[in-house]
N, C-alpha and C. Protein backbone atom coordinates (compact mmCIF):
# COMPACT_ATOMS: atom_id res chain seq x y z
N UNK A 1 6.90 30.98 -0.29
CA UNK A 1 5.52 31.25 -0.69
C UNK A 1 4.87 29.93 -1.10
N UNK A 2 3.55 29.95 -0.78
CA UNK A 2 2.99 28.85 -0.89
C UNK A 2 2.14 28.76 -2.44
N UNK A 3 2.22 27.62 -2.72
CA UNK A 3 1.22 27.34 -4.43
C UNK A 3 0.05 27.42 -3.83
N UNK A 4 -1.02 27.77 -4.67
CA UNK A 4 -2.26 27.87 -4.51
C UNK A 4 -2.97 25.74 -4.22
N UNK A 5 -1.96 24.91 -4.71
CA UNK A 5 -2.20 23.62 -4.71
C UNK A 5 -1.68 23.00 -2.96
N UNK A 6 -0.99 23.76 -2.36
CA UNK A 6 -0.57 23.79 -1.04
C UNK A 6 -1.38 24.46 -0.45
N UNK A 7 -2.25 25.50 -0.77
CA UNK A 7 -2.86 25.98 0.07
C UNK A 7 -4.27 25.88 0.24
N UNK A 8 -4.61 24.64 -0.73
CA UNK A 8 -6.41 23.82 -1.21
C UNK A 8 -5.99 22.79 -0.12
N UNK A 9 -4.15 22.31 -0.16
CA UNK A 9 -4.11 20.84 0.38
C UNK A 9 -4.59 21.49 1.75
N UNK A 10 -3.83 22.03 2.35
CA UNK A 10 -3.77 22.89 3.80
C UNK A 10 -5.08 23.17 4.12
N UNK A 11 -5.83 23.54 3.50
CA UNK A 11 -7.55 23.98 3.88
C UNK A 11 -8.18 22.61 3.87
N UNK A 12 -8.35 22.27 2.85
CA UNK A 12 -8.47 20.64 2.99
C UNK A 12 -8.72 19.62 4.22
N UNK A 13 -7.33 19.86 4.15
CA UNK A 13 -6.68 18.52 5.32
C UNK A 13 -7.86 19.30 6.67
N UNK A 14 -7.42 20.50 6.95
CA UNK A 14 -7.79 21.63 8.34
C UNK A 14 -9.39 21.10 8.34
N UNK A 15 -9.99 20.91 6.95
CA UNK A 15 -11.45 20.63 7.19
C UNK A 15 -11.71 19.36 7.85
N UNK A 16 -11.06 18.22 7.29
CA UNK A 16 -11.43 17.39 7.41
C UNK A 16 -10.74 16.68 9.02
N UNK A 17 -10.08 17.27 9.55
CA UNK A 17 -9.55 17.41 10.89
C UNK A 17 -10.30 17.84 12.27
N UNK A 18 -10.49 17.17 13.08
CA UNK A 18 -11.47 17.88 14.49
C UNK A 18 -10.29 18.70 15.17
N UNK A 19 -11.40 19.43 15.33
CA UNK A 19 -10.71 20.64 16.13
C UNK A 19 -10.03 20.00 17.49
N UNK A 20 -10.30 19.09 17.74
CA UNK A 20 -9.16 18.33 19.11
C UNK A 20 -7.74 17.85 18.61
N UNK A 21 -7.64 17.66 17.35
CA UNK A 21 -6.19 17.31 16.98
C UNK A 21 -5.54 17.91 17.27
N UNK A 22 -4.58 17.29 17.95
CA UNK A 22 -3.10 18.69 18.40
C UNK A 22 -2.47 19.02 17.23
N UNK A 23 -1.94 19.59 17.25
CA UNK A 23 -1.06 21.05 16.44
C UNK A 23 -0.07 19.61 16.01
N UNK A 24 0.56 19.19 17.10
CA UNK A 24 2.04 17.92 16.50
C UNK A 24 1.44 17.09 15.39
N UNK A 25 0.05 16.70 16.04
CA UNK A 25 -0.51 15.72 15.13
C UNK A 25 -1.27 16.35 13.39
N UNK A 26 -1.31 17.38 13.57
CA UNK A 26 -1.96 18.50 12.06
C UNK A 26 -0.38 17.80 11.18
N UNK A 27 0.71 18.68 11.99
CA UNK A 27 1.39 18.71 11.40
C UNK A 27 2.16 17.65 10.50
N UNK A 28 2.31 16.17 11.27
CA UNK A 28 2.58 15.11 10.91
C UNK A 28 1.90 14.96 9.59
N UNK A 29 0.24 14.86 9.69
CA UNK A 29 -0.31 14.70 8.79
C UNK A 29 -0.23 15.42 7.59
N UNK A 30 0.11 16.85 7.87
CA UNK A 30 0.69 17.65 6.28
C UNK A 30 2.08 16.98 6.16
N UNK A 31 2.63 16.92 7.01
CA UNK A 31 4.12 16.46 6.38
C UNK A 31 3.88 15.57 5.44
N UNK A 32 3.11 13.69 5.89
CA UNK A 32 3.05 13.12 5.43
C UNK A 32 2.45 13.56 4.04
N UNK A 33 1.21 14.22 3.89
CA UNK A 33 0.37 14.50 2.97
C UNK A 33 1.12 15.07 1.75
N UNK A 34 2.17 16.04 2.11
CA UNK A 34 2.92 16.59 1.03
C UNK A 34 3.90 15.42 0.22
N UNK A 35 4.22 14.56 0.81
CA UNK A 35 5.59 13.52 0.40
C UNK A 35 4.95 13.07 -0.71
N UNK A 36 3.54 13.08 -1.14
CA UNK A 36 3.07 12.59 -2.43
C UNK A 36 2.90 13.90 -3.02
N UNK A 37 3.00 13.83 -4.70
CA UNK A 37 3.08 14.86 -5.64
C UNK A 37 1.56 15.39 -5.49
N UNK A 38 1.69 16.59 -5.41
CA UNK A 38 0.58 17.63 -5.64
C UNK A 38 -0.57 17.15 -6.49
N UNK A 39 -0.07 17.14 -7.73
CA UNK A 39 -1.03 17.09 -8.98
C UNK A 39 -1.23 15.61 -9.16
N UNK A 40 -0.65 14.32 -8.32
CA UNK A 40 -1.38 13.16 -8.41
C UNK A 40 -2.37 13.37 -7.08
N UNK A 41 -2.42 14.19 -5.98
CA UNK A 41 -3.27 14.08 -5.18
C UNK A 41 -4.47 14.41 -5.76
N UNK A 42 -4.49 15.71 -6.36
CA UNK A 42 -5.19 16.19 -6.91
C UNK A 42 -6.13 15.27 -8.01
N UNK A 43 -5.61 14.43 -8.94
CA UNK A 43 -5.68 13.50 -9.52
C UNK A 43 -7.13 12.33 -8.50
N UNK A 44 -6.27 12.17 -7.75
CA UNK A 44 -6.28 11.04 -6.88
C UNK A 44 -7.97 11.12 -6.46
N UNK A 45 -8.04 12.30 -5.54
CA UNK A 45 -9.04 12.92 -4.65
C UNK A 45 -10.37 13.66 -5.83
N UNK A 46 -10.18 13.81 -6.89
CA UNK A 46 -11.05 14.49 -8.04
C UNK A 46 -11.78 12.53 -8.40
N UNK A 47 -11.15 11.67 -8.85
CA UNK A 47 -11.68 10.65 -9.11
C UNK A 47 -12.07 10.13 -8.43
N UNK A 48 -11.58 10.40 -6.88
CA UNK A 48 -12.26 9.67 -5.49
C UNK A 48 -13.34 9.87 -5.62
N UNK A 49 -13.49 11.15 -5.27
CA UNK A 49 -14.90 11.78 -5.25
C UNK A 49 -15.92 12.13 -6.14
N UNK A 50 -15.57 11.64 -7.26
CA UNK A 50 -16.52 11.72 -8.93
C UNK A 50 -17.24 10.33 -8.85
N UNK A 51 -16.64 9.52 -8.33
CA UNK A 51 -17.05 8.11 -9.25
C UNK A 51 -18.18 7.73 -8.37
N UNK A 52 -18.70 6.75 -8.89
CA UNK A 52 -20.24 5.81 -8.39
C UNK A 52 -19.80 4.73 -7.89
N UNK A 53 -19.41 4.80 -6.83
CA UNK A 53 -19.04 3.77 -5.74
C UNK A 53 -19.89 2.24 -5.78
N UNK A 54 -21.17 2.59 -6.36
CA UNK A 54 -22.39 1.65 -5.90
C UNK A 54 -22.28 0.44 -6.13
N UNK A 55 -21.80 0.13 -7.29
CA UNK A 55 -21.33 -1.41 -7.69
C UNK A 55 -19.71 -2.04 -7.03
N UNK A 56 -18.94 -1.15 -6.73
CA UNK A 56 -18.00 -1.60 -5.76
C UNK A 56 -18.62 -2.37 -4.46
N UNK A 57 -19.10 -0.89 -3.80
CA UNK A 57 -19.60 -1.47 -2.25
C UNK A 57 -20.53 -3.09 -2.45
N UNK A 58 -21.65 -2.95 -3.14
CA UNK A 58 -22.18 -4.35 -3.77
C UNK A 58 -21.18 -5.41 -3.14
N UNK A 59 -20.00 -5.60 -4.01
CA UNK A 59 -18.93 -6.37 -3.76
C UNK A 59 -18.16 -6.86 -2.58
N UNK A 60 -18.29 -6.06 -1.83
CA UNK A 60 -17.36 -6.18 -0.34
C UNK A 60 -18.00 -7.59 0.71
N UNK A 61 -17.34 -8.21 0.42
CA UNK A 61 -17.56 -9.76 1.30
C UNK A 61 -17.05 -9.45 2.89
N UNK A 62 -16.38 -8.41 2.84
CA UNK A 62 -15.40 -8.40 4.47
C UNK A 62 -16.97 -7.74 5.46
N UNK A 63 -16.21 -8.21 6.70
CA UNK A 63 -17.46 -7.24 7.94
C UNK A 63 -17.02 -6.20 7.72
N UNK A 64 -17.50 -5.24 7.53
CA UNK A 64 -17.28 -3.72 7.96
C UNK A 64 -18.20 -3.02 8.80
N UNK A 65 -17.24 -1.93 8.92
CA UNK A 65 -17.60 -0.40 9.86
C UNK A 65 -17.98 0.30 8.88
N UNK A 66 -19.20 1.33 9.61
CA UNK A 66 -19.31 2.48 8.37
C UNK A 66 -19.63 3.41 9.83
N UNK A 67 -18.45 4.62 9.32
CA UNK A 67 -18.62 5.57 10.02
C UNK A 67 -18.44 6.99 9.22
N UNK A 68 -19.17 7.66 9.86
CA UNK A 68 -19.51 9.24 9.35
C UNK A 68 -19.57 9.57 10.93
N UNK A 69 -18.80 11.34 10.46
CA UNK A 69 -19.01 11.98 11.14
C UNK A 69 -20.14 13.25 11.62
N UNK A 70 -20.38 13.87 11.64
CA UNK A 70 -21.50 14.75 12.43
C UNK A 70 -21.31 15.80 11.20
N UNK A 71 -20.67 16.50 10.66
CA UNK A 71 -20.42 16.88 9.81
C UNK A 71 -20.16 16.63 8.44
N UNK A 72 -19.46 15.36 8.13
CA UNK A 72 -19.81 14.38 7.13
C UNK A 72 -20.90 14.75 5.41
N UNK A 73 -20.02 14.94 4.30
CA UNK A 73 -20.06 15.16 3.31
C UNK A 73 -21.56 13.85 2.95
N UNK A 74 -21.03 12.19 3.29
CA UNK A 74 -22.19 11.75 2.81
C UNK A 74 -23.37 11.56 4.02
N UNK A 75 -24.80 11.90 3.46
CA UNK A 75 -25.50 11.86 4.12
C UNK A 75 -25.42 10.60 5.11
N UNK A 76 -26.79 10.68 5.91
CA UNK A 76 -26.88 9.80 7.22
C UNK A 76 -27.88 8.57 6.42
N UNK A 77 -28.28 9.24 5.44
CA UNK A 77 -28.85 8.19 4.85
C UNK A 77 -28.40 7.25 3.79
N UNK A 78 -27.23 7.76 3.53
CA UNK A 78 -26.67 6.89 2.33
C UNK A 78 -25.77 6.18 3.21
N UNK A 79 -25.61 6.35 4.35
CA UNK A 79 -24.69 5.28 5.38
C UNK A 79 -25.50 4.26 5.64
N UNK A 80 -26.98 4.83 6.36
CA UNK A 80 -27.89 3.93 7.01
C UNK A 80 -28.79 3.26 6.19
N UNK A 81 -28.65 3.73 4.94
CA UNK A 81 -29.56 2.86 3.80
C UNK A 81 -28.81 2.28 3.11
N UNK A 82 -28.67 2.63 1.76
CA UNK A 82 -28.27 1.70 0.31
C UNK A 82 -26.79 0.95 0.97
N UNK A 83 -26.01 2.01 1.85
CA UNK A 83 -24.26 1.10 1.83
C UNK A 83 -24.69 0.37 3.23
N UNK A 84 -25.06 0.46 4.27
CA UNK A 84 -25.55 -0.61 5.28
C UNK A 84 -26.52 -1.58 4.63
N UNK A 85 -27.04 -1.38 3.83
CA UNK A 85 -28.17 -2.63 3.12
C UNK A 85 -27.11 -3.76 2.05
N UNK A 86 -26.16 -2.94 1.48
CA UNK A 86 -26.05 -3.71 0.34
C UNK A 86 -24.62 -4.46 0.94
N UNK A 87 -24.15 -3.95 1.98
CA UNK A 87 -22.76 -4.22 2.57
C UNK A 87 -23.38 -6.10 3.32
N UNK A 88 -23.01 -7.15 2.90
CA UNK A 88 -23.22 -8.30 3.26
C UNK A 88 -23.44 -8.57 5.05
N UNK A 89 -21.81 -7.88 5.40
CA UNK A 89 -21.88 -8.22 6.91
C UNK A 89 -21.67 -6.72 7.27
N UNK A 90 -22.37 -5.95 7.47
CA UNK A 90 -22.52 -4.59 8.44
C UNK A 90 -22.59 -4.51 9.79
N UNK A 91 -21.15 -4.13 10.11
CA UNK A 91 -21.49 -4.37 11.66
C UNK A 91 -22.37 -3.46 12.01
N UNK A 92 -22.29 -1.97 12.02
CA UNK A 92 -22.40 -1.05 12.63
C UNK A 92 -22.44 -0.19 11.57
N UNK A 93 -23.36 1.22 11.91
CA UNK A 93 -23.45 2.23 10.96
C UNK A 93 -24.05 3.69 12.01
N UNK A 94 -23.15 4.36 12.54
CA UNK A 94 -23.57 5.17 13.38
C UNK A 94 -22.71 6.87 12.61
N UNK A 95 -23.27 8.01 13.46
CA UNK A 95 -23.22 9.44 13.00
C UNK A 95 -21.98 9.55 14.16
N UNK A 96 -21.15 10.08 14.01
CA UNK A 96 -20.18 10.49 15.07
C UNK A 96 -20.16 12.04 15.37
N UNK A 97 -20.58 12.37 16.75
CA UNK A 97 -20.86 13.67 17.02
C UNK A 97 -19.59 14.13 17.06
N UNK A 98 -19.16 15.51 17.34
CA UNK A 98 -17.73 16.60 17.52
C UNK A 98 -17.28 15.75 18.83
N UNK A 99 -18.30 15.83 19.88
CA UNK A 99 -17.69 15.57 21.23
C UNK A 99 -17.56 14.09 21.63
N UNK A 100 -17.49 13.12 20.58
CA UNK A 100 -17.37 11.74 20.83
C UNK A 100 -16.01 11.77 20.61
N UNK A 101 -15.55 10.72 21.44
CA UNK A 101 -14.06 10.61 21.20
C UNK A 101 -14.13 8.74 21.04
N UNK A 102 -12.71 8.55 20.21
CA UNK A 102 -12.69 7.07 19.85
C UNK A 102 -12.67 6.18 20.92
N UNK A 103 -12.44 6.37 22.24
CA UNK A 103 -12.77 5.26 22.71
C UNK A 103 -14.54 4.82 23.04
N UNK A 104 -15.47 5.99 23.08
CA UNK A 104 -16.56 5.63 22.78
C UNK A 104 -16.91 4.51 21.64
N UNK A 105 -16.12 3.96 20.77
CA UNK A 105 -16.51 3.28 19.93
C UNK A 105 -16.34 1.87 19.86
């Protein structure tokens, strides 16, 4: 029987997964995902997603990518505005549709 903390991870992961991932490849990724303790993920992913990123990103000297997907939690505008503006060297800042696949990129 599964913990209710296995079964947030499992919904979770399934969300954030395109429906083209094969089944081998889901699975890998829960395998891996479980080998870390539950309640530090939990930990982990609650502070990820609480904190104010804004003065970090500021900071980033490297080129980067900023990619979102079509579905994508942060808006199209907080990619294409404040973190493409404040990011020094921005390569690129595009929306990734369902039916794009990575070598389009």
């Amino acid at each position: 029987m599964s913990s209710n903390a296995e079964l947030f991870t499992i919904d979770m992961m399934n969300n954030m997964l395109s429906e083209q991932t094969s089944a081998s490849d889901k699975r890998w990724i829960m395998e891996e995902n479980f080998k870390f303790p539950l309640h530090h993920a939990a930990t982990l992913l609650f502070n990820h997603s609480t904190q104010d990123w804004r003065d970090v990103i500021t900071k980033i000297k490297l080129p980067s990518l900023i990619v979102g997907g079509e579905d994508s939690v942060v808006p199209l505008i907080a990619r294409n505005g404040f973190i493409a503006k404040s990011l020094i060297r921005c390569w690129r800042s595009f929306r990734a549709k369902k039916e794009d696949t990575i070598s389009q990129f």
